[in-house]
PDB file of N, CA and C in Angstrom:
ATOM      1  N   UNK A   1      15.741-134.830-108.811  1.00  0.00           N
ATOM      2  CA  UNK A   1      14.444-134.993-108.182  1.00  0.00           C
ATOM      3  C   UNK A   1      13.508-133.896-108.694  1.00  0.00           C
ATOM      4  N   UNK A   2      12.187-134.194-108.816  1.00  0.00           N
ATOM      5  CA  UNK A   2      11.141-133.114-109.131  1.00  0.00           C
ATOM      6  C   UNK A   2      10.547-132.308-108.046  1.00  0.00           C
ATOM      7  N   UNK A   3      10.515-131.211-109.011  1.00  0.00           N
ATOM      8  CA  UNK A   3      10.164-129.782-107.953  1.00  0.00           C
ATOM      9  C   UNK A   3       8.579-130.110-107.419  1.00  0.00           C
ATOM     10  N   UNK A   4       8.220-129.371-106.379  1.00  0.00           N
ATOM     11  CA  UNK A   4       7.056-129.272-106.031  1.00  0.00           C
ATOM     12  C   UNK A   4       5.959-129.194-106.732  1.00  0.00           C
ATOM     13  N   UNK A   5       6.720-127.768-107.701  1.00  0.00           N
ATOM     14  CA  UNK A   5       5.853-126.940-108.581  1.00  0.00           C
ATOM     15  C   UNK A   5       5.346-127.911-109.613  1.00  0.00           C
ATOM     16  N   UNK A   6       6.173-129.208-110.115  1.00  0.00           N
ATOM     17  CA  UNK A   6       6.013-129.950-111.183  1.00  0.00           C
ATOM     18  C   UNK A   6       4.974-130.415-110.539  1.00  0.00           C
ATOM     19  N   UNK A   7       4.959-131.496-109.481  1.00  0.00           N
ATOM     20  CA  UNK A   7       3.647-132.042-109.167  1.00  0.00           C
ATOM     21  C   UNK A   7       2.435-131.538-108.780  1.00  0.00           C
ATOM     22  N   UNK A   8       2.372-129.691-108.422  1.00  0.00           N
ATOM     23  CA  UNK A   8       1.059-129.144-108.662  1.00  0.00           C
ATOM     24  C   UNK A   8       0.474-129.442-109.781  1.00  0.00           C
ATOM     25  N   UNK A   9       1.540-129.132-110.821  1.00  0.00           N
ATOM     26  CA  UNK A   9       1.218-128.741-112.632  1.00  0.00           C
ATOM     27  C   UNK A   9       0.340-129.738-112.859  1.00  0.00           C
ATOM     28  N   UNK A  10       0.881-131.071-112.683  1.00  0.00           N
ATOM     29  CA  UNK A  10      -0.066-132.840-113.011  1.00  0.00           C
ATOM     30  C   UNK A  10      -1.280-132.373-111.464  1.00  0.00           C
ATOM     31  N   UNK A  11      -1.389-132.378-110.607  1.00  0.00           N
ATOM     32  CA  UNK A  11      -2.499-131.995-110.189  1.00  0.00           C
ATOM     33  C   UNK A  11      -3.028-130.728-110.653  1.00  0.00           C
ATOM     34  N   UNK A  12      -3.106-129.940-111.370  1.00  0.00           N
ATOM     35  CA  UNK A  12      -4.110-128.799-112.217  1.00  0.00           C
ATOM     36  C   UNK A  12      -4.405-129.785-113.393  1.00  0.00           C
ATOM     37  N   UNK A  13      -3.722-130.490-113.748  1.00  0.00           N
ATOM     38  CA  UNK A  13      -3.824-130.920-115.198  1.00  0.00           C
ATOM     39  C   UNK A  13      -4.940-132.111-115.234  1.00  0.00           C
ATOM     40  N   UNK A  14      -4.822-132.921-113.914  1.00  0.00           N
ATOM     41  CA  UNK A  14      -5.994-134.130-113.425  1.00  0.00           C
ATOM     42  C   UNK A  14      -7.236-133.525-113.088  1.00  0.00           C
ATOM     43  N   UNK A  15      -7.221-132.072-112.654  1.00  0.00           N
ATOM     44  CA  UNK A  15      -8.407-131.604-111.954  1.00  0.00           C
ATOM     45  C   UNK A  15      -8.627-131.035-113.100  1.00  0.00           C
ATOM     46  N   UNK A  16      -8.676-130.437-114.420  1.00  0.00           N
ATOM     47  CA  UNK A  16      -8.976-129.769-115.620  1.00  0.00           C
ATOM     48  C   UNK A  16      -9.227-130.717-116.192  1.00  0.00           C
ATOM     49  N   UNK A  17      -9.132-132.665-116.551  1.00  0.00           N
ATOM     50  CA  UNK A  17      -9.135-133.502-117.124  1.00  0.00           C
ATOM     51  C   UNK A  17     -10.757-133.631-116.811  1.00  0.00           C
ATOM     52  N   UNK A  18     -10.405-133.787-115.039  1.00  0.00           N
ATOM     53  CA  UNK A  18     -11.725-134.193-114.585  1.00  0.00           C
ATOM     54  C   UNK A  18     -12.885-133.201-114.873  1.00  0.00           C
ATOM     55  N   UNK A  19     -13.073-131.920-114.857  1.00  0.00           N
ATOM     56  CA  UNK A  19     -13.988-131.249-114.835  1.00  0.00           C
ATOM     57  C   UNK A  19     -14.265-131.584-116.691  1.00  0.00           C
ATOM     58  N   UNK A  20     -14.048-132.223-117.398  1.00  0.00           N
ATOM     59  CA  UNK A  20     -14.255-132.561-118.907  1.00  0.00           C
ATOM     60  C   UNK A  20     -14.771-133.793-118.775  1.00  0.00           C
ATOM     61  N   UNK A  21     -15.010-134.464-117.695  1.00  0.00           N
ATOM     62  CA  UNK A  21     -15.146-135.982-117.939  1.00  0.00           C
ATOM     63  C   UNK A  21     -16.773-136.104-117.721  1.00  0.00           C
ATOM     64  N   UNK A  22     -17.374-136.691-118.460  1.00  0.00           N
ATOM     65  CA  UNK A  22     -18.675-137.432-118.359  1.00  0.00           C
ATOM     66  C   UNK A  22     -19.125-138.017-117.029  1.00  0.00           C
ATOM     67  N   UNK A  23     -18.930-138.958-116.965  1.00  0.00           N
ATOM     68  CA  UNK A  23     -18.612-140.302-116.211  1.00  0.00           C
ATOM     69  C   UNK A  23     -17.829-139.738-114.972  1.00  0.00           C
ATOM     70  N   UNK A  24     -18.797-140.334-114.115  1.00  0.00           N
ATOM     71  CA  UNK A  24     -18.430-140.024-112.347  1.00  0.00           C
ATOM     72  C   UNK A  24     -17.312-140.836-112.246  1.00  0.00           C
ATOM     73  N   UNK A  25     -16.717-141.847-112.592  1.00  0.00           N
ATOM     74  CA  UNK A  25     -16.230-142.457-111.972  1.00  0.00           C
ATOM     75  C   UNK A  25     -14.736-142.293-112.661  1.00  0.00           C
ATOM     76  N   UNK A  26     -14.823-141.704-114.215  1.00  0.00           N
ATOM     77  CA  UNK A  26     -13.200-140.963-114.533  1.00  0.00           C
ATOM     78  C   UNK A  26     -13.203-139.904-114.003  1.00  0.00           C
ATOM     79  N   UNK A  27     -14.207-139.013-113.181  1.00  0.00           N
ATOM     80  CA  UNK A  27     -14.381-137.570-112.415  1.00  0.00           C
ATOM     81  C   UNK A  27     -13.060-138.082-111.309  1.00  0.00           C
ATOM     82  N   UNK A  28     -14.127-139.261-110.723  1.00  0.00           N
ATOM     83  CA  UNK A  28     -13.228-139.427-109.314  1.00  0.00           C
ATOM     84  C   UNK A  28     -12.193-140.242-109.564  1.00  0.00           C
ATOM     85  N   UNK A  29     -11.620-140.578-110.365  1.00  0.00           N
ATOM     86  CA  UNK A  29     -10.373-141.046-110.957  1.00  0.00           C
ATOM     87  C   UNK A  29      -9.406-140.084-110.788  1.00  0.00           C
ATOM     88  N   UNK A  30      -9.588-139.246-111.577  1.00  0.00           N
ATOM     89  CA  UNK A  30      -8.718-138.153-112.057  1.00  0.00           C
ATOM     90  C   UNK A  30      -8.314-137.071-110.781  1.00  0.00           C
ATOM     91  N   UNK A  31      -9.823-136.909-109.871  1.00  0.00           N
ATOM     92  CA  UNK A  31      -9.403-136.395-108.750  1.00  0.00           C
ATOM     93  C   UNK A  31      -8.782-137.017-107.564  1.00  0.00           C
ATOM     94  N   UNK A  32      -8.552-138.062-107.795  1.00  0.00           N
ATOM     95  CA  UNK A  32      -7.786-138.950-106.633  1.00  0.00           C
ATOM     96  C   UNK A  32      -6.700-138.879-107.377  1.00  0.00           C
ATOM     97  N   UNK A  33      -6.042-138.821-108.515  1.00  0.00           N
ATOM     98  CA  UNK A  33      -4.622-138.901-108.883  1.00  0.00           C
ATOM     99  C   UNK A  33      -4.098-137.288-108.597  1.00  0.00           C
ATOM    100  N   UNK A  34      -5.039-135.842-109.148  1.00  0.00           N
ATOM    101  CA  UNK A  34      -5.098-135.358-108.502  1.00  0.00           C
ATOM    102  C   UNK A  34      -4.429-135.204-107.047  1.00  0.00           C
ATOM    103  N   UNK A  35      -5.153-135.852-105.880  1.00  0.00           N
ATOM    104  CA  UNK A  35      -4.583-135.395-104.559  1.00  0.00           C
ATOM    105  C   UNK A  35      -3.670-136.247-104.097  1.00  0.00           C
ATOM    106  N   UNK A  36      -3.095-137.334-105.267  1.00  0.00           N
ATOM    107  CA  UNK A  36      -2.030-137.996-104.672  1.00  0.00           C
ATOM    108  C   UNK A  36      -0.856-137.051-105.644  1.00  0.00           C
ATOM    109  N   UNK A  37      -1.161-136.162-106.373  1.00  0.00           N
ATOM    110  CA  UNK A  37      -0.062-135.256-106.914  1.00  0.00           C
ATOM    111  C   UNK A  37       0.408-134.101-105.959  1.00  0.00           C
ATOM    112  N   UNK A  38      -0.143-133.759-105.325  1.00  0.00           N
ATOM    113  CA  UNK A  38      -0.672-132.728-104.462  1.00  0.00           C
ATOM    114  C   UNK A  38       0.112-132.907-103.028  1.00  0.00           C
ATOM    115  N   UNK A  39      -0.324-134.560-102.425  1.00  0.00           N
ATOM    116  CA  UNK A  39       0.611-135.208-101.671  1.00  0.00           C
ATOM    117  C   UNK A  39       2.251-135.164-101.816  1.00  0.00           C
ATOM    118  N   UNK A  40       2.134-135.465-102.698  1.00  0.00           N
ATOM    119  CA  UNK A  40       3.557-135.410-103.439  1.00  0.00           C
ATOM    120  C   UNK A  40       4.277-134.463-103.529  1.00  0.00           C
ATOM    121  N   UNK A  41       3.738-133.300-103.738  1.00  0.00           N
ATOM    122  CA  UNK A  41       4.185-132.318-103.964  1.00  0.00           C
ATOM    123  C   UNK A  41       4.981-131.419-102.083  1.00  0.00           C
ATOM    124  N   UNK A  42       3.449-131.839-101.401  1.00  0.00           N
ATOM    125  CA  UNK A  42       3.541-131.489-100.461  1.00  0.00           C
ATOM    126  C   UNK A  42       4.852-132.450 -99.299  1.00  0.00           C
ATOM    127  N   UNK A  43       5.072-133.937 -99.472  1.00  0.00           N
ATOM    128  CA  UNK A  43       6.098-134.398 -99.395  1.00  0.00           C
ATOM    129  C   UNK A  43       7.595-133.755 -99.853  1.00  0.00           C
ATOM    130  N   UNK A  44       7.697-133.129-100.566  1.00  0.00           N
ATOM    131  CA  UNK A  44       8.477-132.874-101.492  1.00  0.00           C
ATOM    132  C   UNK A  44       9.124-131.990-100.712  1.00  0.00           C
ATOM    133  N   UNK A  45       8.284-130.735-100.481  1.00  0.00           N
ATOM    134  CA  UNK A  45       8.610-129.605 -99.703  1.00  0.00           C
ATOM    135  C   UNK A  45       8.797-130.141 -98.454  1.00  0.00           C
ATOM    136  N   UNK A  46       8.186-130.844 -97.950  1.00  0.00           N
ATOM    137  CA  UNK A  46       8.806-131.381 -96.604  1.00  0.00           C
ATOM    138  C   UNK A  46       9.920-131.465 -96.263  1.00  0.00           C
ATOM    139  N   UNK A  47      10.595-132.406 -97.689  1.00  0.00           N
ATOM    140  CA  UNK A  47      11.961-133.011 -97.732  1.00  0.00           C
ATOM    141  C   UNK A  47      12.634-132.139 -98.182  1.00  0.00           C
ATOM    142  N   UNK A  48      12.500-131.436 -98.530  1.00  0.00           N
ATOM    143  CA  UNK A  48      13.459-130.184 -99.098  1.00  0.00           C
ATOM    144  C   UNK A  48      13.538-128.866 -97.963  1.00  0.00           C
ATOM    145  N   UNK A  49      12.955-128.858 -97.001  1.00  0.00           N
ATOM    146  CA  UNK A  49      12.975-128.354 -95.507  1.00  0.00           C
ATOM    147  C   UNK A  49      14.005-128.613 -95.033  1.00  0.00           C
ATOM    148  N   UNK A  50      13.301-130.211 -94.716  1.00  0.00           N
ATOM    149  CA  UNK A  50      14.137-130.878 -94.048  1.00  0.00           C
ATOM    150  C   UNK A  50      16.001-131.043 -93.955  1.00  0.00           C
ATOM    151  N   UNK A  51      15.786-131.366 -95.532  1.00  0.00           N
ATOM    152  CA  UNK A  51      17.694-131.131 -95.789  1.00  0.00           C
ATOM    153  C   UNK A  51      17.878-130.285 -96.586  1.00  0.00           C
ATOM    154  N   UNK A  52      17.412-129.097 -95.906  1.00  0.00           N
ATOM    155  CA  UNK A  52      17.918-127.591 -96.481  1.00  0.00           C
ATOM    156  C   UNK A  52      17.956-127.297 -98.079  1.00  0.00           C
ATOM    157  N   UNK A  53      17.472-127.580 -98.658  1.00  0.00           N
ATOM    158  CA  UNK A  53      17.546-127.415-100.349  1.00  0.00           C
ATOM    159  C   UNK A  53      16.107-126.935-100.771  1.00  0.00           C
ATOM    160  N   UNK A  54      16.755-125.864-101.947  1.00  0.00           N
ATOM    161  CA  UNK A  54      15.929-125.301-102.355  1.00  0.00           C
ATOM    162  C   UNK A  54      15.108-125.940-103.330  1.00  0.00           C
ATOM    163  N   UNK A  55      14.074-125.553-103.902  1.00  0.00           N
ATOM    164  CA  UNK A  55      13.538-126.233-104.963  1.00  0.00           C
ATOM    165  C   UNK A  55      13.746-125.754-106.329  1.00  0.00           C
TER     166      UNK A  55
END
């Protein structure tokens, strides 16, 4: 399973995409994949609380 830390990395990497993008609408593309990386990440740690494991 992937670490937390991995799915920050793709959310820095969507939010650095976006601040390059022209076009509002690959802006808000990139920042919605962004905070579903972020989600993810934050799931992650949840579950790794939850049943005791480290990341």
């Amino acid at each position: 399973m992937r670490k937390a830390s991995e799915y920050r990395q793709h959310a820095a990497d969507c939010r650095a995409l976006a601040a390059k993008m022209e076009h509002a609408n690959e802006r808000d593309l990139l920042l919605r994949m962004a905070a579903t990386w972020e989600e993810m990440a934050h799931e992650r740690e949840r579950s790794t609380a939850r049943d005791g494991e480290g990341e």
